[in-house]
C-alpha atoms as a PDB file:
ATOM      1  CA  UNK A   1       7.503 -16.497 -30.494  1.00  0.00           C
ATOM      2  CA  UNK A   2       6.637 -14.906 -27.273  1.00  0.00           C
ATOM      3  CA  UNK A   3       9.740 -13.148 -25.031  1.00  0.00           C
ATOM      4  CA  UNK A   4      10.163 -14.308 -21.557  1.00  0.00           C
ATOM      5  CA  UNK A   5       8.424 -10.741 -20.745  1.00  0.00           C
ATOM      6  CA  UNK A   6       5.754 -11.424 -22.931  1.00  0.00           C
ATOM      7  CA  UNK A   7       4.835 -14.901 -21.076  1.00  0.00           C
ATOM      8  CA  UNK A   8       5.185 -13.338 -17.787  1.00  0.00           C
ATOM      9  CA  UNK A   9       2.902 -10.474 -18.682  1.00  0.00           C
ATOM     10  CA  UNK A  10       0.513 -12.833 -20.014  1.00  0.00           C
ATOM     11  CA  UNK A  11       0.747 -15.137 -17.188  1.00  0.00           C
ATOM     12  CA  UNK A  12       0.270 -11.999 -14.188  1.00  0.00           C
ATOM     13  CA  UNK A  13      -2.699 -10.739 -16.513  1.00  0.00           C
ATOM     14  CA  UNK A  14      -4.593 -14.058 -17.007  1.00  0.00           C
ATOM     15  CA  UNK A  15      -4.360 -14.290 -12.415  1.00  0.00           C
ATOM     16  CA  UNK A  16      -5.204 -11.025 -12.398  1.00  0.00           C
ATOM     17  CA  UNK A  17      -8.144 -11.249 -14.986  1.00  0.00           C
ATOM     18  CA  UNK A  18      -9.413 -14.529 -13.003  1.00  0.00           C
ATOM     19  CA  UNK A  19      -8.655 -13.737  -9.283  1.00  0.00           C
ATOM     20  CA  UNK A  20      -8.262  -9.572  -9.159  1.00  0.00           C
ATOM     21  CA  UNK A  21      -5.059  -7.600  -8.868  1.00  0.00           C
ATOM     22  CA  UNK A  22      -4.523  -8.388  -4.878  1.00  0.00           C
ATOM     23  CA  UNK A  23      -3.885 -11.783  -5.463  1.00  0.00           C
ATOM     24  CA  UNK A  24      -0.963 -10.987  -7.811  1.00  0.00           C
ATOM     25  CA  UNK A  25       2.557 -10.600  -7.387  1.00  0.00           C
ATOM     26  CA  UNK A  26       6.184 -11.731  -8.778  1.00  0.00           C
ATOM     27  CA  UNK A  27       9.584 -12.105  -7.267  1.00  0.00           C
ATOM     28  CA  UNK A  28      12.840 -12.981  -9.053  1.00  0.00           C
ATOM     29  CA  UNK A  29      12.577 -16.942  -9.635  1.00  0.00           C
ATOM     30  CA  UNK A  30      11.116 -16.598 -13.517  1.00  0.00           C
ATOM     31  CA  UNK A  31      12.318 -20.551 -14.185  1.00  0.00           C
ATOM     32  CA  UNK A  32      10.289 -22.924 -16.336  1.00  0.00           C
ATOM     33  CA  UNK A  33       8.313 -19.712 -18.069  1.00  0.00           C
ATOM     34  CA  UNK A  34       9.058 -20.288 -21.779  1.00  0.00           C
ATOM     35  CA  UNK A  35      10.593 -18.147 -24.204  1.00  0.00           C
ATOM     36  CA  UNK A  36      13.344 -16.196 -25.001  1.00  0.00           C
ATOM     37  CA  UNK A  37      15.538 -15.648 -21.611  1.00  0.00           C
ATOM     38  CA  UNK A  38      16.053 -11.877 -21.695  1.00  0.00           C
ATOM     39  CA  UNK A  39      16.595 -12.051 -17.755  1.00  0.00           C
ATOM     40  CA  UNK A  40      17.791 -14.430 -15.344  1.00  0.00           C
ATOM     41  CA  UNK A  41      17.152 -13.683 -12.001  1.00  0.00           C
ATOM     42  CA  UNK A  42      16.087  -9.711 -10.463  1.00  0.00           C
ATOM     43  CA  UNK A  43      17.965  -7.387 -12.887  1.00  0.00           C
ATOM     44  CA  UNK A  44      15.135  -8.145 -15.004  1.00  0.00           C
ATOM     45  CA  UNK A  45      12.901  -6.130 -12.652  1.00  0.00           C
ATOM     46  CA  UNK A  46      12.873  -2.816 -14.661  1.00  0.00           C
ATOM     47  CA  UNK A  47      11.967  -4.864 -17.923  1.00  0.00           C
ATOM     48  CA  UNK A  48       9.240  -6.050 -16.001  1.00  0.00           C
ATOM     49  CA  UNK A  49       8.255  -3.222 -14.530  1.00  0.00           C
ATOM     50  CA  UNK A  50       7.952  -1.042 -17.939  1.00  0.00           C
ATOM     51  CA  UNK A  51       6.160  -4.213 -19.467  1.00  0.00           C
ATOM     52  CA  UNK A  52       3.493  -3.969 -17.068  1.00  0.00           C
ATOM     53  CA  UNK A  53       3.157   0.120 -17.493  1.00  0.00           C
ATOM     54  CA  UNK A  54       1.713  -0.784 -20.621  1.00  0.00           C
ATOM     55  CA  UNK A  55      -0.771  -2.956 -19.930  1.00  0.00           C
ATOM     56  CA  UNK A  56      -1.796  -2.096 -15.783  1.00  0.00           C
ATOM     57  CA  UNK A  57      -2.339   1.558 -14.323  1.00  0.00           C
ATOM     58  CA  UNK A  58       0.353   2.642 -11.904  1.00  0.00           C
ATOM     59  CA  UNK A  59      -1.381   1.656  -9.143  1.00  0.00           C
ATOM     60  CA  UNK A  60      -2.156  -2.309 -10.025  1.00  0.00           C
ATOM     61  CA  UNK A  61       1.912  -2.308 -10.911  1.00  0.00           C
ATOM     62  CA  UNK A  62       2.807  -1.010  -7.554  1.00  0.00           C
ATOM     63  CA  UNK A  63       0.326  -4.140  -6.177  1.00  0.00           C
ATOM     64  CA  UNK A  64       2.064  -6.264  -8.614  1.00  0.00           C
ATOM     65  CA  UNK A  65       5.611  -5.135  -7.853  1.00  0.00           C
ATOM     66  CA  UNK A  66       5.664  -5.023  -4.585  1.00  0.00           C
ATOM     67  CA  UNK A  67       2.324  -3.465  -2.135  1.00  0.00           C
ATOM     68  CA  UNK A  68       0.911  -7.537  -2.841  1.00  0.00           C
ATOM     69  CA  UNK A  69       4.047  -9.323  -1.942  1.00  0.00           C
ATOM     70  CA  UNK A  70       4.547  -7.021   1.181  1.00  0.00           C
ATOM     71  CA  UNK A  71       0.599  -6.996   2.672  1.00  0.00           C
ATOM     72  CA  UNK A  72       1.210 -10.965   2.718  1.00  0.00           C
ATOM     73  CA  UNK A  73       4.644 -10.897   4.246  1.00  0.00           C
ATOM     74  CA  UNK A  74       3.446  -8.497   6.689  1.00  0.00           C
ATOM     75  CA  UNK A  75       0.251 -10.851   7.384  1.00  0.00           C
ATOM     76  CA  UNK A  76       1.628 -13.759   7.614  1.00  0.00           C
ATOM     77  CA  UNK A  77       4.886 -12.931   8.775  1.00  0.00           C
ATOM     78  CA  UNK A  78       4.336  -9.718  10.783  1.00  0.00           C
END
């Protein structure tokens, strides 16, 4: 059985695979993702974080983490 980090990792990989990396990003709401709930809210951030060192460079996990969410904010928002 997958982990909750395991589904999210899979999840931000499959966008990222079908739309690039700039269309990706996460926040702190991981309800409704199935699996084990290791996390509930933003303390899981450093989980996340190390999950995706292992399968994105540096770089897309700074897009991921945070440079994605911010560029749209900052757009759309400004």
């Amino acid at each position: 059985m997958y982990t909750k980090t395991d589904t999210v990792i899979r999840h931000i990989k499959h966008i990222a695979d079908k739309s690039g990396i700039d269309a990706v990003a996460f926040g702190s709401d991981f309800d409704g993702i199935p699996g084990e709930l290791e996390f509930v809210g933003c303390e899981g951030m450093p989980l996340l974080i190390n999950a995706h060192c292992q399968v994105f460079h540096e770089s897309e996990v700074e897009k991921i983490s945070k440079n994605n969410a911010l560029r749209l904010f900052s757009g759309n928002f400004g």
